[in-house]
PDB file of N, CA and C in Angstrom:
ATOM      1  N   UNK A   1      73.782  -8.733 -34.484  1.00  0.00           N
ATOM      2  CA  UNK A   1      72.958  -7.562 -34.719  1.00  0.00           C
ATOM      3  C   UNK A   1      73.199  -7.063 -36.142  1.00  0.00           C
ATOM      4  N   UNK A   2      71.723  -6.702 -36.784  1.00  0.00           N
ATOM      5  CA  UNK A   2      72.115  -6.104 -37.953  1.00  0.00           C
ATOM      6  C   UNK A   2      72.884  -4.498 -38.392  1.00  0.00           C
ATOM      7  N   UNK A   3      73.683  -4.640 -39.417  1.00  0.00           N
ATOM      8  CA  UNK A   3      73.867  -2.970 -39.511  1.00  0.00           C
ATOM      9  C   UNK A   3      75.304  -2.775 -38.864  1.00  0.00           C
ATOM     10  N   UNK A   4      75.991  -4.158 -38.443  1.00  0.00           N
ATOM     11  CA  UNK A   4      77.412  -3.800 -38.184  1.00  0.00           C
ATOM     12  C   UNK A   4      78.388  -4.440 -39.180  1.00  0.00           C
ATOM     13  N   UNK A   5      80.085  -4.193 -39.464  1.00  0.00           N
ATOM     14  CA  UNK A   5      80.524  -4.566 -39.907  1.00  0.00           C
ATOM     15  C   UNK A   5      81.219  -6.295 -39.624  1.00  0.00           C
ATOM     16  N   UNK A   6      80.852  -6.515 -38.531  1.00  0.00           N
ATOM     17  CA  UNK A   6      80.696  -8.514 -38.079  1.00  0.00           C
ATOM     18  C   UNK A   6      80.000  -8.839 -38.328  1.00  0.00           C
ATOM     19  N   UNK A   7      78.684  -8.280 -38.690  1.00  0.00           N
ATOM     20  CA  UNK A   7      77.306  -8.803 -39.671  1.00  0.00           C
ATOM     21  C   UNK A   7      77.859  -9.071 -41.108  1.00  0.00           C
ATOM     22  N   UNK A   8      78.417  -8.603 -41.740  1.00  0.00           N
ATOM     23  CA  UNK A   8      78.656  -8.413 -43.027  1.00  0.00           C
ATOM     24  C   UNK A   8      79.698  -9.830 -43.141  1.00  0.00           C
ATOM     25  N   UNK A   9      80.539  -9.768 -42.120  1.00  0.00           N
ATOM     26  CA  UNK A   9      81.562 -10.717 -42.073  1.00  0.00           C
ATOM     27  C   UNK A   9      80.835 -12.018 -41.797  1.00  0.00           C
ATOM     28  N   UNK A  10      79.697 -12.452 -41.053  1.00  0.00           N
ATOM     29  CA  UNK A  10      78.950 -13.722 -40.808  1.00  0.00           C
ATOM     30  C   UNK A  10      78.408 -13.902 -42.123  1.00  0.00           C
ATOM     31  N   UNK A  11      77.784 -12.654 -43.212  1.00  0.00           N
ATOM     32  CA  UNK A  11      77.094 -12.920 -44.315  1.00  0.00           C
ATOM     33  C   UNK A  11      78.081 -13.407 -44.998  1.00  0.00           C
ATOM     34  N   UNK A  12      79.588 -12.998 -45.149  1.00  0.00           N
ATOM     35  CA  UNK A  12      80.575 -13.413 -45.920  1.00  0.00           C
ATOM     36  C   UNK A  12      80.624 -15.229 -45.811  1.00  0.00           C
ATOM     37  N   UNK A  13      80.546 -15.262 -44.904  1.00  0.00           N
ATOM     38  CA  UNK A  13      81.433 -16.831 -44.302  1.00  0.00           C
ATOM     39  C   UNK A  13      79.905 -17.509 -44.610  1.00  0.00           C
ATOM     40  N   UNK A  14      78.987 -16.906 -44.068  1.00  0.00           N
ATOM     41  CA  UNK A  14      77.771 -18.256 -45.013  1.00  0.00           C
ATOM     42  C   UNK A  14      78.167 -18.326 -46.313  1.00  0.00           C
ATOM     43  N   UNK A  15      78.398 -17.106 -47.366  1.00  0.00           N
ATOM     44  CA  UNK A  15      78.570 -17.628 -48.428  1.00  0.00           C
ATOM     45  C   UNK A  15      79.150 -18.542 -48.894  1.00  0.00           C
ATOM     46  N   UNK A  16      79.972 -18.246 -48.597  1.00  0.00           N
ATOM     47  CA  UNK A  16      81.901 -19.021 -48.925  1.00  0.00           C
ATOM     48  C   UNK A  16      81.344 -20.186 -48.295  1.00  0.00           C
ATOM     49  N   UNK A  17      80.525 -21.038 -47.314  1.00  0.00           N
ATOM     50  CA  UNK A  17      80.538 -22.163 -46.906  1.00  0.00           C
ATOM     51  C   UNK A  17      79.602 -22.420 -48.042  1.00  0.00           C
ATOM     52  N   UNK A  18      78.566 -22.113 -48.591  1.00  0.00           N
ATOM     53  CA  UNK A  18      77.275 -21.972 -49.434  1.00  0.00           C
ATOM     54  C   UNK A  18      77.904 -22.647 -50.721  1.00  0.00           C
ATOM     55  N   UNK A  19      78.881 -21.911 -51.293  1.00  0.00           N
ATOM     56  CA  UNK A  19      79.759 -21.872 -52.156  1.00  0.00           C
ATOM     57  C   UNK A  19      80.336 -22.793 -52.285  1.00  0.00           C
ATOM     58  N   UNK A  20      80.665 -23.404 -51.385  1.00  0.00           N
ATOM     59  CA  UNK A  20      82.273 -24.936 -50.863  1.00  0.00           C
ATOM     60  C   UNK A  20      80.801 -25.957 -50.812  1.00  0.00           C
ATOM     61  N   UNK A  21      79.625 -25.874 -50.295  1.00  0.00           N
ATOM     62  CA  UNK A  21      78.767 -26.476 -50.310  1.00  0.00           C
ATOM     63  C   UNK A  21      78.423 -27.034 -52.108  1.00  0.00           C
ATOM     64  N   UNK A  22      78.508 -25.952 -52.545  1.00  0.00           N
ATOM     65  CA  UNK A  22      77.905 -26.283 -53.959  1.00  0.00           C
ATOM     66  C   UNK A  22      78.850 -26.604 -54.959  1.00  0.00           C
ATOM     67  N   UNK A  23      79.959 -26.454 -54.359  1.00  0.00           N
ATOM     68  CA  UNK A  23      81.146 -27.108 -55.490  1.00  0.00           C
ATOM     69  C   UNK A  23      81.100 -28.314 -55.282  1.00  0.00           C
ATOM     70  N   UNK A  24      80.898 -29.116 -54.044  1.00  0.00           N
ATOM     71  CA  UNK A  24      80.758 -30.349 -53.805  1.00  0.00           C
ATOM     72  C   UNK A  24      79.454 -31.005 -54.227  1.00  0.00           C
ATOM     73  N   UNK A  25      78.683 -30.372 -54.703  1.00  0.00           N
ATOM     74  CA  UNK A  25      77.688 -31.122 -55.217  1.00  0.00           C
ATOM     75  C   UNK A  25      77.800 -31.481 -56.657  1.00  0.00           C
ATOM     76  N   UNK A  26      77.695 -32.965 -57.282  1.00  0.00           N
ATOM     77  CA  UNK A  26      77.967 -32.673 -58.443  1.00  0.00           C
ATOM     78  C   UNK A  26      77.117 -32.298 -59.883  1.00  0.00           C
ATOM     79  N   UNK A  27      77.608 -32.233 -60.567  1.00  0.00           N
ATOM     80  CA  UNK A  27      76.697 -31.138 -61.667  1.00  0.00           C
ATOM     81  C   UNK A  27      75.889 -32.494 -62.453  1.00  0.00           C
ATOM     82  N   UNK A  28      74.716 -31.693 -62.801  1.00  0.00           N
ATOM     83  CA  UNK A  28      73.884 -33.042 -63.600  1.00  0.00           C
ATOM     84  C   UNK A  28      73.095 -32.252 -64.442  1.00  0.00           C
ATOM     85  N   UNK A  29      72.520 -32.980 -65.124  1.00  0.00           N
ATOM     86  CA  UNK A  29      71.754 -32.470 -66.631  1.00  0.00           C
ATOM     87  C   UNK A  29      72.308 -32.395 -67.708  1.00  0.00           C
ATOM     88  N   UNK A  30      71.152 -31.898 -68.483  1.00  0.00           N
ATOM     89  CA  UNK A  30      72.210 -31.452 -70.324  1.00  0.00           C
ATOM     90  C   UNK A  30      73.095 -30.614 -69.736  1.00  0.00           C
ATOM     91  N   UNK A  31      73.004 -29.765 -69.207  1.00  0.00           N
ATOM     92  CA  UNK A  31      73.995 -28.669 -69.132  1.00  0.00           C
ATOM     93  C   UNK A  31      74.685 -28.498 -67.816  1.00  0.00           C
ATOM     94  N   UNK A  32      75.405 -29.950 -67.619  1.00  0.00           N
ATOM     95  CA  UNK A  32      76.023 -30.332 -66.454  1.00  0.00           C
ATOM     96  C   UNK A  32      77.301 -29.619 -66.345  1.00  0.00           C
ATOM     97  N   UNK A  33      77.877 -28.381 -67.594  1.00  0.00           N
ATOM     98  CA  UNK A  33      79.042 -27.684 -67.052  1.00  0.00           C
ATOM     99  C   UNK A  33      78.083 -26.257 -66.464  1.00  0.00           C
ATOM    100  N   UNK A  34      77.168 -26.068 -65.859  1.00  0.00           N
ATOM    101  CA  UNK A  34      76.834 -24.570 -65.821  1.00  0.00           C
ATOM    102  C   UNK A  34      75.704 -25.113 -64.451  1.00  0.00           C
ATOM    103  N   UNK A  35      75.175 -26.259 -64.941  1.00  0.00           N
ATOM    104  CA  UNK A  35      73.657 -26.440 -63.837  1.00  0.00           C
ATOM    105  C   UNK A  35      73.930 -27.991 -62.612  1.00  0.00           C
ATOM    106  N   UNK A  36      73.762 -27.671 -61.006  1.00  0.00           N
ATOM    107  CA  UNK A  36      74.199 -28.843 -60.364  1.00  0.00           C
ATOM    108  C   UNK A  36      72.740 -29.330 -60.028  1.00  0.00           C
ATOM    109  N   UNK A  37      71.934 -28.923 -60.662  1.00  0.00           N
ATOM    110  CA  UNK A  37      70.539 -29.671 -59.904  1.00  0.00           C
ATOM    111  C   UNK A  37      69.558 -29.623 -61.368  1.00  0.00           C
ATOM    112  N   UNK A  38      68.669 -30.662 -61.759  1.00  0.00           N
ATOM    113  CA  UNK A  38      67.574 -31.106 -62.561  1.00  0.00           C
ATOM    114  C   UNK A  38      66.737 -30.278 -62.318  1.00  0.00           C
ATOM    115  N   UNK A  39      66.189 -30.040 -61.366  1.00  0.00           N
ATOM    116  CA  UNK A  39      65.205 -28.868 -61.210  1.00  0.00           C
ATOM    117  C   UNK A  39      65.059 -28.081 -60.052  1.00  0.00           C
ATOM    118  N   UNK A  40      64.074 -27.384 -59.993  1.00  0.00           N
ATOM    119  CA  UNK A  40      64.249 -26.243 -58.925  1.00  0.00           C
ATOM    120  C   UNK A  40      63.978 -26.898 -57.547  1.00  0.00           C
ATOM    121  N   UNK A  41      62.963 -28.152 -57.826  1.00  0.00           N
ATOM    122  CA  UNK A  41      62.714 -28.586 -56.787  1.00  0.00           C
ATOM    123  C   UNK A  41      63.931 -29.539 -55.881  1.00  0.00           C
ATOM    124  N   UNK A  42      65.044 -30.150 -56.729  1.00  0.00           N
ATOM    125  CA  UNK A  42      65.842 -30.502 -56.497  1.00  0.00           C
ATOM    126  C   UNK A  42      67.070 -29.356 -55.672  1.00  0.00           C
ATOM    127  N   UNK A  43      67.188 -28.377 -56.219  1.00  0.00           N
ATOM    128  CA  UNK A  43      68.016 -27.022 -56.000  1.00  0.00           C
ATOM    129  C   UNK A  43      67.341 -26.503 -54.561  1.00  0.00           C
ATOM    130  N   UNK A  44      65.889 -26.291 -54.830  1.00  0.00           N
ATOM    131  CA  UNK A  44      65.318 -25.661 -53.121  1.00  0.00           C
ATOM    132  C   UNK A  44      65.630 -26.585 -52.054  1.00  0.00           C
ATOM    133  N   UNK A  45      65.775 -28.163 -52.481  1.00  0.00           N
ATOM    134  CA  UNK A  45      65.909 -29.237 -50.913  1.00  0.00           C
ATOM    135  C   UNK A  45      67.316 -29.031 -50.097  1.00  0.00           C
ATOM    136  N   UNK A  46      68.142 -29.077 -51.529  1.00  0.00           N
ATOM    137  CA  UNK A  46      69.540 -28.722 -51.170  1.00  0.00           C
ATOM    138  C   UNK A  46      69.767 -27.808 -50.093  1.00  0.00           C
ATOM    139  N   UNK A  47      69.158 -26.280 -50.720  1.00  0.00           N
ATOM    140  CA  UNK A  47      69.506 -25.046 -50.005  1.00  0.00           C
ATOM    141  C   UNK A  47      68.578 -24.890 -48.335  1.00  0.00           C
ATOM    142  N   UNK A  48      67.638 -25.444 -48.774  1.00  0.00           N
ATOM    143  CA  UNK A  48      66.699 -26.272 -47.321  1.00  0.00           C
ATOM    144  C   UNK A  48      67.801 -27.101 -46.483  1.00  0.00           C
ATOM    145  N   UNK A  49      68.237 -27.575 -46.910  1.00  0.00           N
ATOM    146  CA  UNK A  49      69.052 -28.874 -46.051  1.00  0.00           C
ATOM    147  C   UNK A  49      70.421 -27.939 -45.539  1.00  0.00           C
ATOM    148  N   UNK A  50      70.900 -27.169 -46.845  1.00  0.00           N
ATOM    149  CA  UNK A  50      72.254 -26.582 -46.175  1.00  0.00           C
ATOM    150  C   UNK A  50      72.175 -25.388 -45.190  1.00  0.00           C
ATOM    151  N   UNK A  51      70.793 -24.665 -45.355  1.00  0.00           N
ATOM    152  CA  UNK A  51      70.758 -23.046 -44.208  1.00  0.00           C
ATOM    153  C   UNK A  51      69.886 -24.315 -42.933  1.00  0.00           C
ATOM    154  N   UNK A  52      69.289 -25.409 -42.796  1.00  0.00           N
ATOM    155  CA  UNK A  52      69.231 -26.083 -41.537  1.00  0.00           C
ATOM    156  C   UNK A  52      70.344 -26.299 -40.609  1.00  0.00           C
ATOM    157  N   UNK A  53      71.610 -27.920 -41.523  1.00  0.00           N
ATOM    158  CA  UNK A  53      72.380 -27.979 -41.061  1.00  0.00           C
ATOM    159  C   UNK A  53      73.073 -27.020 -40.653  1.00  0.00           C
ATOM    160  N   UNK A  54      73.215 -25.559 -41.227  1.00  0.00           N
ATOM    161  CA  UNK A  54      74.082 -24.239 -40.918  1.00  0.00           C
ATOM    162  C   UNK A  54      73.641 -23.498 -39.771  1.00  0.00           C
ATOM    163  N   UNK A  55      72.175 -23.599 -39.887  1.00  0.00           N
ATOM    164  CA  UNK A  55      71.892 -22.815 -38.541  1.00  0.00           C
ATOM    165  C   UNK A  55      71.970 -23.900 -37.416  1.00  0.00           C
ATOM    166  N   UNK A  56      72.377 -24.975 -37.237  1.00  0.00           N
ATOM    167  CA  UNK A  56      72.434 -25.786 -36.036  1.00  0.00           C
ATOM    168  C   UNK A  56      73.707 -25.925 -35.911  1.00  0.00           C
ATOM    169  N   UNK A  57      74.571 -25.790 -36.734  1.00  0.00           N
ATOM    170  CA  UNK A  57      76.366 -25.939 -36.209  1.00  0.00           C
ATOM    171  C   UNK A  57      76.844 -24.918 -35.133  1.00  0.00           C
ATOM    172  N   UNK A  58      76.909 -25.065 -34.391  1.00  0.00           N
ATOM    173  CA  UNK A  58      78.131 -24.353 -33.465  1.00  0.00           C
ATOM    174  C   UNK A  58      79.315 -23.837 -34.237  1.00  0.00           C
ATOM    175  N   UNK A  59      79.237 -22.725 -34.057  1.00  0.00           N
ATOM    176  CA  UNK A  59      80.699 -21.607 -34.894  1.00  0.00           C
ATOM    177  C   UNK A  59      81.535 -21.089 -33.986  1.00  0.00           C
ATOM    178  N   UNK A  60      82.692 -21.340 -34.000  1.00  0.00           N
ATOM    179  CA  UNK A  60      83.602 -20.437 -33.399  1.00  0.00           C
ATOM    180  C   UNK A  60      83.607 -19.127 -33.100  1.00  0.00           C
ATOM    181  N   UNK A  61      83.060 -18.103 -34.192  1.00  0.00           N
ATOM    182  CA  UNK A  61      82.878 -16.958 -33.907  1.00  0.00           C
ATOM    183  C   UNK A  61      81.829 -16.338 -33.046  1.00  0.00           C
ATOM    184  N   UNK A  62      80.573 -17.478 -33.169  1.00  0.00           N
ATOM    185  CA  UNK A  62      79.521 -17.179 -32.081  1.00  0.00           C
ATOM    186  C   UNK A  62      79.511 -17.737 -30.981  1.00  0.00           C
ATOM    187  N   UNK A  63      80.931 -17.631 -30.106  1.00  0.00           N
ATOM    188  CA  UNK A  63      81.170 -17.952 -29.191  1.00  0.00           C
ATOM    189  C   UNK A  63      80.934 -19.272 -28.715  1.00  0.00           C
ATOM    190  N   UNK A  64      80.883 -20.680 -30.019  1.00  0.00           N
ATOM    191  CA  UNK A  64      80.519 -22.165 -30.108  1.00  0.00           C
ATOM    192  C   UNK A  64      78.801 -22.102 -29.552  1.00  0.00           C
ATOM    193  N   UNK A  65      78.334 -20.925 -30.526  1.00  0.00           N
ATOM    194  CA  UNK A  65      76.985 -20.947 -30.253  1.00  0.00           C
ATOM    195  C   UNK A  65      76.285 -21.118 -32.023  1.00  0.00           C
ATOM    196  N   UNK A  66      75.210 -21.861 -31.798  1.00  0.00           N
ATOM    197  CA  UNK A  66      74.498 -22.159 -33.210  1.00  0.00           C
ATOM    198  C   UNK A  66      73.834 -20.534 -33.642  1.00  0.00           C
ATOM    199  N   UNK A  67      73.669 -20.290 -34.846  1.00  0.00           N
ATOM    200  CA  UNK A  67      73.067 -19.261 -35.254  1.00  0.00           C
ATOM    201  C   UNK A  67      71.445 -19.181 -35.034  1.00  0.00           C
ATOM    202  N   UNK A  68      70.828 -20.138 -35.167  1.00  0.00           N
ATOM    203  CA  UNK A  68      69.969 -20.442 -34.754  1.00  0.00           C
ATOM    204  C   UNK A  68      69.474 -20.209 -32.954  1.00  0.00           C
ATOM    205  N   UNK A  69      70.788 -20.897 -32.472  1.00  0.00           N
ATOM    206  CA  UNK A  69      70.378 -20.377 -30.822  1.00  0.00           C
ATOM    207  C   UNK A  69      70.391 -19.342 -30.916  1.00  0.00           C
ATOM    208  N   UNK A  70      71.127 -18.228 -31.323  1.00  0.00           N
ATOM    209  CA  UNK A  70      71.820 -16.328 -31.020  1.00  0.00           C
ATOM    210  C   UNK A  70      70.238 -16.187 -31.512  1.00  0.00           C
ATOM    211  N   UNK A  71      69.774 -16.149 -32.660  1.00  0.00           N
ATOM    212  CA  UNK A  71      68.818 -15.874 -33.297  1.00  0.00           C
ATOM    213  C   UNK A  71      67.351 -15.657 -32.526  1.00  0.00           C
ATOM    214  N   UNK A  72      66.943 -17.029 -32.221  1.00  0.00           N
ATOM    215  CA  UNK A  72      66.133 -16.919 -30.802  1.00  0.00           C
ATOM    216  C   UNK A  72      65.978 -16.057 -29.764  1.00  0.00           C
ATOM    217  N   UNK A  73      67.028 -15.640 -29.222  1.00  0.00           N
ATOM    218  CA  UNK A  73      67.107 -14.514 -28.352  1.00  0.00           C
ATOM    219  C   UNK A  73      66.963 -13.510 -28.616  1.00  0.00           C
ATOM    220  N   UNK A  74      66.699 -13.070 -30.180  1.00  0.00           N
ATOM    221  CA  UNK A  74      67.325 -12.000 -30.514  1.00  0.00           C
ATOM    222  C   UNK A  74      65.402 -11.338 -30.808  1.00  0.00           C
ATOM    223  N   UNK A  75      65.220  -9.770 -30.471  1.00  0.00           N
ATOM    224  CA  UNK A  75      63.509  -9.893 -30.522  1.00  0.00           C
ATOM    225  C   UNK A  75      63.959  -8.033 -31.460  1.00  0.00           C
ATOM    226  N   UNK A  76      62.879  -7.743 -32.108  1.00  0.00           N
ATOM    227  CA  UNK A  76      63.433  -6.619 -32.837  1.00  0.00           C
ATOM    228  C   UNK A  76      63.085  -6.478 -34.274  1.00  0.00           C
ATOM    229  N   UNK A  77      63.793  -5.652 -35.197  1.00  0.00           N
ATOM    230  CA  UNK A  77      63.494  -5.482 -36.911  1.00  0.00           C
ATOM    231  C   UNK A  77      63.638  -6.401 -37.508  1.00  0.00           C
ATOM    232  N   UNK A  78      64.943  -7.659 -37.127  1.00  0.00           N
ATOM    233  CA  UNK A  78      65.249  -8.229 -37.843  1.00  0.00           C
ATOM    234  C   UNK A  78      64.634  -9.704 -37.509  1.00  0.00           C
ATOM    235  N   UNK A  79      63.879  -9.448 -36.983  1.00  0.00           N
ATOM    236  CA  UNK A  79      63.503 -11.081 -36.792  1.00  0.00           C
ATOM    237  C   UNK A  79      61.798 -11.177 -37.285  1.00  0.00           C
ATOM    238  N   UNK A  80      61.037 -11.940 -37.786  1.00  0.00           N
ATOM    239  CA  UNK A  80      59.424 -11.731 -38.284  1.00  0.00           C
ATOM    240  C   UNK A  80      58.420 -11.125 -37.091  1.00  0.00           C
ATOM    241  N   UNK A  81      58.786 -11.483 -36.254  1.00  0.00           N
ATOM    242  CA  UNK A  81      57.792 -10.665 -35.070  1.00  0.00           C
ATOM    243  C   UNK A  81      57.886  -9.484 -35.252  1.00  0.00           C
ATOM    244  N   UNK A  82      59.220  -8.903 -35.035  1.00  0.00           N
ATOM    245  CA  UNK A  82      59.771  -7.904 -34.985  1.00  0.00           C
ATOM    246  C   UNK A  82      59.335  -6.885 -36.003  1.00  0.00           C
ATOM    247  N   UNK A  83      59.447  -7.360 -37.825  1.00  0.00           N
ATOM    248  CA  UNK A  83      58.662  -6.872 -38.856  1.00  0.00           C
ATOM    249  C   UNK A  83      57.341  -6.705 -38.962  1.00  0.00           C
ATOM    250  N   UNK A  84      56.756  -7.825 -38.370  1.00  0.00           N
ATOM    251  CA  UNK A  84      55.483  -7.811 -38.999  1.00  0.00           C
ATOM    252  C   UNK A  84      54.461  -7.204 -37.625  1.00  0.00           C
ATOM    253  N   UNK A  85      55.133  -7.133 -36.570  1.00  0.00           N
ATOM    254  CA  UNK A  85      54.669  -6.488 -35.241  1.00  0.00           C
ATOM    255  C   UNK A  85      54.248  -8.163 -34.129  1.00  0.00           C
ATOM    256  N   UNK A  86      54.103  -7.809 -33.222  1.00  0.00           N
ATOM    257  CA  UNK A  86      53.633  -8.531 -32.217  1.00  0.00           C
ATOM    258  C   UNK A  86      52.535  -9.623 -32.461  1.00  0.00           C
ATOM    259  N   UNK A  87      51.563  -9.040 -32.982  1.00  0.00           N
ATOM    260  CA  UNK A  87      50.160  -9.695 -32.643  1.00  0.00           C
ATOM    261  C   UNK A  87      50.086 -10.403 -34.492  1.00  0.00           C
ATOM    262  N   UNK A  88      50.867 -10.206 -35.445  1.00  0.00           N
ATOM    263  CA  UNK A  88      51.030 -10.400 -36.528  1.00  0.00           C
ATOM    264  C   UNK A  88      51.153 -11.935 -36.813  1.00  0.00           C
TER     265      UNK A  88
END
């Protein structure tokens, strides 16, 4: 649920995996000490590929539930139905 302080802590730990994600990728281009991807289109597949695989892992903290499953269940502000209304 949004708006608690274990929310903040799940946003933490995507990062930090986000982060460990992108140190492992290695750097390329002219400016291979600062840039790990040629272009944006290269950079968006990545971050495509890493919030997929992320929302399908099973986490310990979500009770060895995928974020993706919790998510589903979840109906309200924070989800696009929820924003944009019902019939939207």
């Amino acid at each position: 649920r949004p708006y608690r302080p274990q929310t903040n802590g799940m946003a933490e730990r995507f990062n930090r995996r986000l982060a460990e994600a992108l140190r492992g990728h290695p750097a390329s281009g002219k400016n291979a000490g600062r840039n790990r991807f040629t272009d944006h289109a290269q950079r968006d597949a990545f971050l495509f590929n890493f919030v997929e695989l992320y929302n399908q892992t099973r986490l310990l903290c979500l009770d060895h539930k995928a974020p993706a499953e919790l998510l589903a269940k979840l109906s309200g502000h924070n989800t696009k139905a929820g924003m944009l209304g019902e019939n939207s």
